[in-house]
N, C-alpha and C. Protein backbone atom coordinates (compact mmCIF):
# COMPACT_ATOMS: atom_id res chain seq x y z
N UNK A 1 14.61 41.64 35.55
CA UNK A 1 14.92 41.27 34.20
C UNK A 1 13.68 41.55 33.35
N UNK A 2 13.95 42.26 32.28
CA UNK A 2 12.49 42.38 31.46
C UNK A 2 12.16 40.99 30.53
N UNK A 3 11.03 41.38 29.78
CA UNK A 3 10.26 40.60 29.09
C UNK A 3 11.19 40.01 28.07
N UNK A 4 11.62 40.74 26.99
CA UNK A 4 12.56 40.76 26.17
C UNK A 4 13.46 39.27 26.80
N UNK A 5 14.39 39.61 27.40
CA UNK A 5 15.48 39.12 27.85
C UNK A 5 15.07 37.83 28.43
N UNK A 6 14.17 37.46 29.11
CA UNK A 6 13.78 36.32 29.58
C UNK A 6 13.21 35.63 28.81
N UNK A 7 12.86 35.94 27.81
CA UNK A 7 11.95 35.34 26.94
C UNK A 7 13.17 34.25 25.87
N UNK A 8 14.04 35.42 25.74
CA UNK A 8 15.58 35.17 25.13
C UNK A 8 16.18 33.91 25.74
N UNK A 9 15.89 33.82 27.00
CA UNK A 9 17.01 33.10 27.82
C UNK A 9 16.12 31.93 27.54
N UNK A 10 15.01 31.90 27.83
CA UNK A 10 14.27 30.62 27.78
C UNK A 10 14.40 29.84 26.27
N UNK A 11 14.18 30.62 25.60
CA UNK A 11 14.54 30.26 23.95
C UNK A 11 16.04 29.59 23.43
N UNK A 12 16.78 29.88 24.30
CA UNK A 12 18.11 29.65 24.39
C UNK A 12 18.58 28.42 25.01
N UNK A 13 17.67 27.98 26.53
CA UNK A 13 17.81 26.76 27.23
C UNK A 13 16.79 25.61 26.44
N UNK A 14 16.28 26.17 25.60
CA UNK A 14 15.23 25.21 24.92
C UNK A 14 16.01 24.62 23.91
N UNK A 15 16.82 25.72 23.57
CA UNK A 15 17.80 25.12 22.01
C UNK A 15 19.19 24.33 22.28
N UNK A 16 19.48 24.69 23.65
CA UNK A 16 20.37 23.74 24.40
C UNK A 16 20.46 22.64 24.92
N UNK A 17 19.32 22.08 25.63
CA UNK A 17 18.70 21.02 25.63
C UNK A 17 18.38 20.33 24.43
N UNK A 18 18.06 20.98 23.78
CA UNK A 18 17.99 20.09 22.01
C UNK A 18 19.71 19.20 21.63
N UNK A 19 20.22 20.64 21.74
CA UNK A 19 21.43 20.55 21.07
C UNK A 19 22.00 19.03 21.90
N UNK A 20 21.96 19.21 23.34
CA UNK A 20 22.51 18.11 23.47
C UNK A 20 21.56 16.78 24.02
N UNK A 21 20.63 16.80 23.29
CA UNK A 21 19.80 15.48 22.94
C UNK A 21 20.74 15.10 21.93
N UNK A 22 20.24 16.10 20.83
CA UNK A 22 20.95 15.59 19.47
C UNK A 22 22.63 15.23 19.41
N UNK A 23 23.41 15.60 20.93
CA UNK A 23 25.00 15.10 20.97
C UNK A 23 24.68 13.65 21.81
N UNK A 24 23.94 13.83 22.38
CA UNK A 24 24.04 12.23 23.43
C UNK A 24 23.64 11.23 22.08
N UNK A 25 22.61 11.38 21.60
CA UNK A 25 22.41 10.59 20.50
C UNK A 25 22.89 10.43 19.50
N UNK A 26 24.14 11.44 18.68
CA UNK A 26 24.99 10.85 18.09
C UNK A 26 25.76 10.10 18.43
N UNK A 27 26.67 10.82 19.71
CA UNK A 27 27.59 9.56 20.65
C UNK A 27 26.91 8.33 20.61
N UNK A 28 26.00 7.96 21.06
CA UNK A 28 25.14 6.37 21.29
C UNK A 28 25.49 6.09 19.91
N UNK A 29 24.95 6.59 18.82
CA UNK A 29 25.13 6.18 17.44
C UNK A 29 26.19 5.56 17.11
N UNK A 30 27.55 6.32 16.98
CA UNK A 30 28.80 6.19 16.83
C UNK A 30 29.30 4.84 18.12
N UNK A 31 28.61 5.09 19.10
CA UNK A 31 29.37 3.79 19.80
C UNK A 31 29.46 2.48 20.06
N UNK A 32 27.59 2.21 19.27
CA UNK A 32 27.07 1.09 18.74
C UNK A 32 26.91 1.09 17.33
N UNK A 33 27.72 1.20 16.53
CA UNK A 33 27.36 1.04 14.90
C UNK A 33 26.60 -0.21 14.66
N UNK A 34 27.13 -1.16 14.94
CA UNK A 34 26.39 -2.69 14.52
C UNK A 34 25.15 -2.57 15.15
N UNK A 35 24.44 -1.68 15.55
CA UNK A 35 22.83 -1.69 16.16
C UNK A 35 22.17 -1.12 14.80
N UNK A 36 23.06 0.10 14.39
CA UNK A 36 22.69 0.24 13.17
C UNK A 36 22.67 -0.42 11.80
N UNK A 37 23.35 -0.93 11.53
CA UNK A 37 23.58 -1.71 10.82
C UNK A 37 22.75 -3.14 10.99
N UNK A 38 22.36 -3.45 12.00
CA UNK A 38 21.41 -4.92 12.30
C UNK A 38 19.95 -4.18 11.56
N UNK A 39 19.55 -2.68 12.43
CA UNK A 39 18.75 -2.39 12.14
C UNK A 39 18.45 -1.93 10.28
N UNK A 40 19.32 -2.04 9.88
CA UNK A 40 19.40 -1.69 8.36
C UNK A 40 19.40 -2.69 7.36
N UNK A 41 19.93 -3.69 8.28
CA UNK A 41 19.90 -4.83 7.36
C UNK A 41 18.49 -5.59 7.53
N UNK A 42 17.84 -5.43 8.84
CA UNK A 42 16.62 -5.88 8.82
C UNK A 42 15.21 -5.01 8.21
N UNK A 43 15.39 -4.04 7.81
CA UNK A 43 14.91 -3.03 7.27
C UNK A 43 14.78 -3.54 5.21
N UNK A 44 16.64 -4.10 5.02
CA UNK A 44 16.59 -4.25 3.83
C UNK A 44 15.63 -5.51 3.85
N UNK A 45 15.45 -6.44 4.65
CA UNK A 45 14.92 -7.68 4.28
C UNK A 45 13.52 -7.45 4.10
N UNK A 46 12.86 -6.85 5.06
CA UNK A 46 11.17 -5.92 5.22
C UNK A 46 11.32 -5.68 3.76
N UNK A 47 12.00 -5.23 3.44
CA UNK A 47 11.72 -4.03 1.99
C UNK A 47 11.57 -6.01 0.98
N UNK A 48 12.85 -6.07 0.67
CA UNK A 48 12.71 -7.54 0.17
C UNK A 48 11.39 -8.48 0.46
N UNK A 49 10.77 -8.69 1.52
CA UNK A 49 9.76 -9.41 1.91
C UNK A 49 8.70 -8.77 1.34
N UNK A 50 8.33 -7.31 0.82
CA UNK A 50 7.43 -6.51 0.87
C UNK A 50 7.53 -6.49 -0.73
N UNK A 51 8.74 -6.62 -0.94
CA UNK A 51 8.68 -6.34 -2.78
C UNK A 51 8.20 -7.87 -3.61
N UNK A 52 8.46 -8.63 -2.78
CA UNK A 52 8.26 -10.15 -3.43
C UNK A 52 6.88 -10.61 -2.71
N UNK A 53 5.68 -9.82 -1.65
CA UNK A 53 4.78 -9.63 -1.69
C UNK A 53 3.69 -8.80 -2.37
N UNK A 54 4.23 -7.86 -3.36
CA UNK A 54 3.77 -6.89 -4.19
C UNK A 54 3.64 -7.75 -5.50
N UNK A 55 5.12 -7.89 -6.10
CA UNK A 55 4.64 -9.19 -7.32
C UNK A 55 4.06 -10.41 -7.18
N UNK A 56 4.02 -10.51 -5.91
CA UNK A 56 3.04 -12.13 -5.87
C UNK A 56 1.09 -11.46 -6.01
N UNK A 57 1.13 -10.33 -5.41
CA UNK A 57 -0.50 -10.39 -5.66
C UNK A 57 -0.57 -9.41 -7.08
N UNK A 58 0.48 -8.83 -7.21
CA UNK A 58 0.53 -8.22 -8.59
C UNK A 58 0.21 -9.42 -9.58
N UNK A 59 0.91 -10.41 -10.06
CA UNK A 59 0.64 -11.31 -10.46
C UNK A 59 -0.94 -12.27 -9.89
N UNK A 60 -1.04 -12.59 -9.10
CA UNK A 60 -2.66 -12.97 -8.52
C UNK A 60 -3.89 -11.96 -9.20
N UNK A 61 -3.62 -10.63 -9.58
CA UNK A 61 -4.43 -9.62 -9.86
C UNK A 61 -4.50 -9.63 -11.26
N UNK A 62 -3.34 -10.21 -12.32
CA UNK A 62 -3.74 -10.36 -13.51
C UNK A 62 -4.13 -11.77 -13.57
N UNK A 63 -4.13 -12.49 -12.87
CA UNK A 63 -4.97 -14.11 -13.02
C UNK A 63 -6.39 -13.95 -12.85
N UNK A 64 -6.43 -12.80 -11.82
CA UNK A 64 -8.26 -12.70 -11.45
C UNK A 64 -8.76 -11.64 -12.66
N UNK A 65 -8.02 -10.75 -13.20
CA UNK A 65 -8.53 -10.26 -14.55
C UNK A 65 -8.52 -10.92 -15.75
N UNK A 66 -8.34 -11.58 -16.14
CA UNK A 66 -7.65 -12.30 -16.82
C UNK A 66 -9.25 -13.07 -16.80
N UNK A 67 -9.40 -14.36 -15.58
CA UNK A 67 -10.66 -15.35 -15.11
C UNK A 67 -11.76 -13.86 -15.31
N UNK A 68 -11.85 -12.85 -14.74
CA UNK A 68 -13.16 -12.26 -14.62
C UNK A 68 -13.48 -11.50 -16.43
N UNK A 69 -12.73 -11.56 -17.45
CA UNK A 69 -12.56 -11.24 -18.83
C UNK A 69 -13.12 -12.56 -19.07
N UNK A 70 -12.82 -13.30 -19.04
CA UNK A 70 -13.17 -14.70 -19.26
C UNK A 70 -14.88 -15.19 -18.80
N UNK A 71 -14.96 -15.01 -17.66
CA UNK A 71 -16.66 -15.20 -17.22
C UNK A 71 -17.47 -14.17 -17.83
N UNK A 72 -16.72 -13.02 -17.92
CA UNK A 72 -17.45 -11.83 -18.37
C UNK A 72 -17.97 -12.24 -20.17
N UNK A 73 -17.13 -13.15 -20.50
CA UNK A 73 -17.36 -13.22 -22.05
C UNK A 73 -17.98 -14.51 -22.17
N UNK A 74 -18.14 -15.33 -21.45
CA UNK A 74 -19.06 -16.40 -21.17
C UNK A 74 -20.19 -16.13 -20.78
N UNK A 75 -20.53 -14.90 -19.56
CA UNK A 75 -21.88 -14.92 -19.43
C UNK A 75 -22.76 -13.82 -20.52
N UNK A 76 -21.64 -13.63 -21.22
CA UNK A 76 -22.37 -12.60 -22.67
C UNK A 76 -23.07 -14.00 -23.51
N UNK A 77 -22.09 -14.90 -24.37
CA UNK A 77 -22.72 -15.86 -24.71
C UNK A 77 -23.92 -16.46 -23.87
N UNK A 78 -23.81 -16.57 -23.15
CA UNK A 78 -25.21 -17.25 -22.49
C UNK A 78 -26.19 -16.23 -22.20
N UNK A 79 -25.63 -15.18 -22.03
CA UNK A 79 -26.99 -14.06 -21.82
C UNK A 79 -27.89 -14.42 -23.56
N UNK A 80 -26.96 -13.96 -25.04
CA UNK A 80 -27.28 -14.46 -26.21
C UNK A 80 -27.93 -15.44 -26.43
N UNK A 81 -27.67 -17.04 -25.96
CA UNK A 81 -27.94 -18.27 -26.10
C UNK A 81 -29.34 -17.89 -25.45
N UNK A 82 -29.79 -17.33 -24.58
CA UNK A 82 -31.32 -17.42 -23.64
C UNK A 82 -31.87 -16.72 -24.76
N UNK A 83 -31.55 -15.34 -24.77
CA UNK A 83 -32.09 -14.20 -25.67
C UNK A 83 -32.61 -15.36 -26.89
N UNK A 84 -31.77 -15.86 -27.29
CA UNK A 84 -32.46 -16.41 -28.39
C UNK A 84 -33.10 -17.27 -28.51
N UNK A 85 -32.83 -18.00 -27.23
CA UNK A 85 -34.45 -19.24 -27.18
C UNK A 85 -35.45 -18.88 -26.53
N UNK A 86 -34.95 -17.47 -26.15
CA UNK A 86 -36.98 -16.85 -25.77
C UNK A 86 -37.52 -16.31 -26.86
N UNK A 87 -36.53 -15.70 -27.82
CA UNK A 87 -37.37 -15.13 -28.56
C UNK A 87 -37.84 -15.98 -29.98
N UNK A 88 -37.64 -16.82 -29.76
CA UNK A 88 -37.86 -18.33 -30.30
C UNK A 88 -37.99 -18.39 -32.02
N UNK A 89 -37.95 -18.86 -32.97
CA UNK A 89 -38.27 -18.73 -34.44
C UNK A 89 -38.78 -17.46 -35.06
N UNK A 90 -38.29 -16.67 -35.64
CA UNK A 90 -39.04 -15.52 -36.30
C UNK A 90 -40.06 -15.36 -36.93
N UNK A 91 -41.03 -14.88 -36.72
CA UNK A 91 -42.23 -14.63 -37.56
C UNK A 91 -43.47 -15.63 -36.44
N UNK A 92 -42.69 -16.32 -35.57
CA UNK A 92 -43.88 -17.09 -34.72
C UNK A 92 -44.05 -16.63 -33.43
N UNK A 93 -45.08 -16.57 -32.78
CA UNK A 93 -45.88 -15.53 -31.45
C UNK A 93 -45.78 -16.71 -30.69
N UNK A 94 -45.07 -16.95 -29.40
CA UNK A 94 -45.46 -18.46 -28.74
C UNK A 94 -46.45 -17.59 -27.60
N UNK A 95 -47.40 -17.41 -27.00
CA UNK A 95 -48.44 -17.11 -26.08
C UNK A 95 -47.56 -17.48 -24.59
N UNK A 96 -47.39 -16.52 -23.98
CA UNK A 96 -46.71 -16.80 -22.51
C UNK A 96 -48.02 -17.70 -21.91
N UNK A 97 -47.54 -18.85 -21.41
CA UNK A 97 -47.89 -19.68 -20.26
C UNK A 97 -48.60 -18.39 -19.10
């Protein structure tokens, strides 16, 4: 048998063996539907559990922006408030200690 031809045949038992993976496993499919279906419905709940974990830190993430806008504009005032009691009365030199 030449090169050609064997090469053919092998290419052929490779796609046959596929083919009937992919028939045994539809049959299984079709003969347990409710496996599918368990598995789909537990799939929808993941998704549900996952979406009402997204808006919970979605929401947590504008509370911590929200607090860090907030400190951020507090420690401006107080950066100001120092600034201005070091640099103490205008026109007067206090001599660093």
């Amino acid at each position: 048998m030449n090169d050609v031809v064997h090469h053919a045949l092998s290419r052929l038992d490779v796609a046959l063996t596929r083919l009937e993976a992919a028939v045994a496993s539809r049959l299984a499919a079709e003969r347990d539907p409710g496996e599918r279906e368990t598995e789909l419905a537990l799939m929808g709940e993941d998704r549900a559990r996952l979406a009402a974990e997204l808006d919970a830190a979605s929401a947590r993430l504008v509370m911590v922006e929200a607090a860090a806008a907030d400190v951020g504009h507090r420690l401006g005032r107080a950066i100001g408030a120092v600034e201005g009691v070091l640099a103490g009365p205008r026109g007067h030199h206090h001599p660093e200690v």
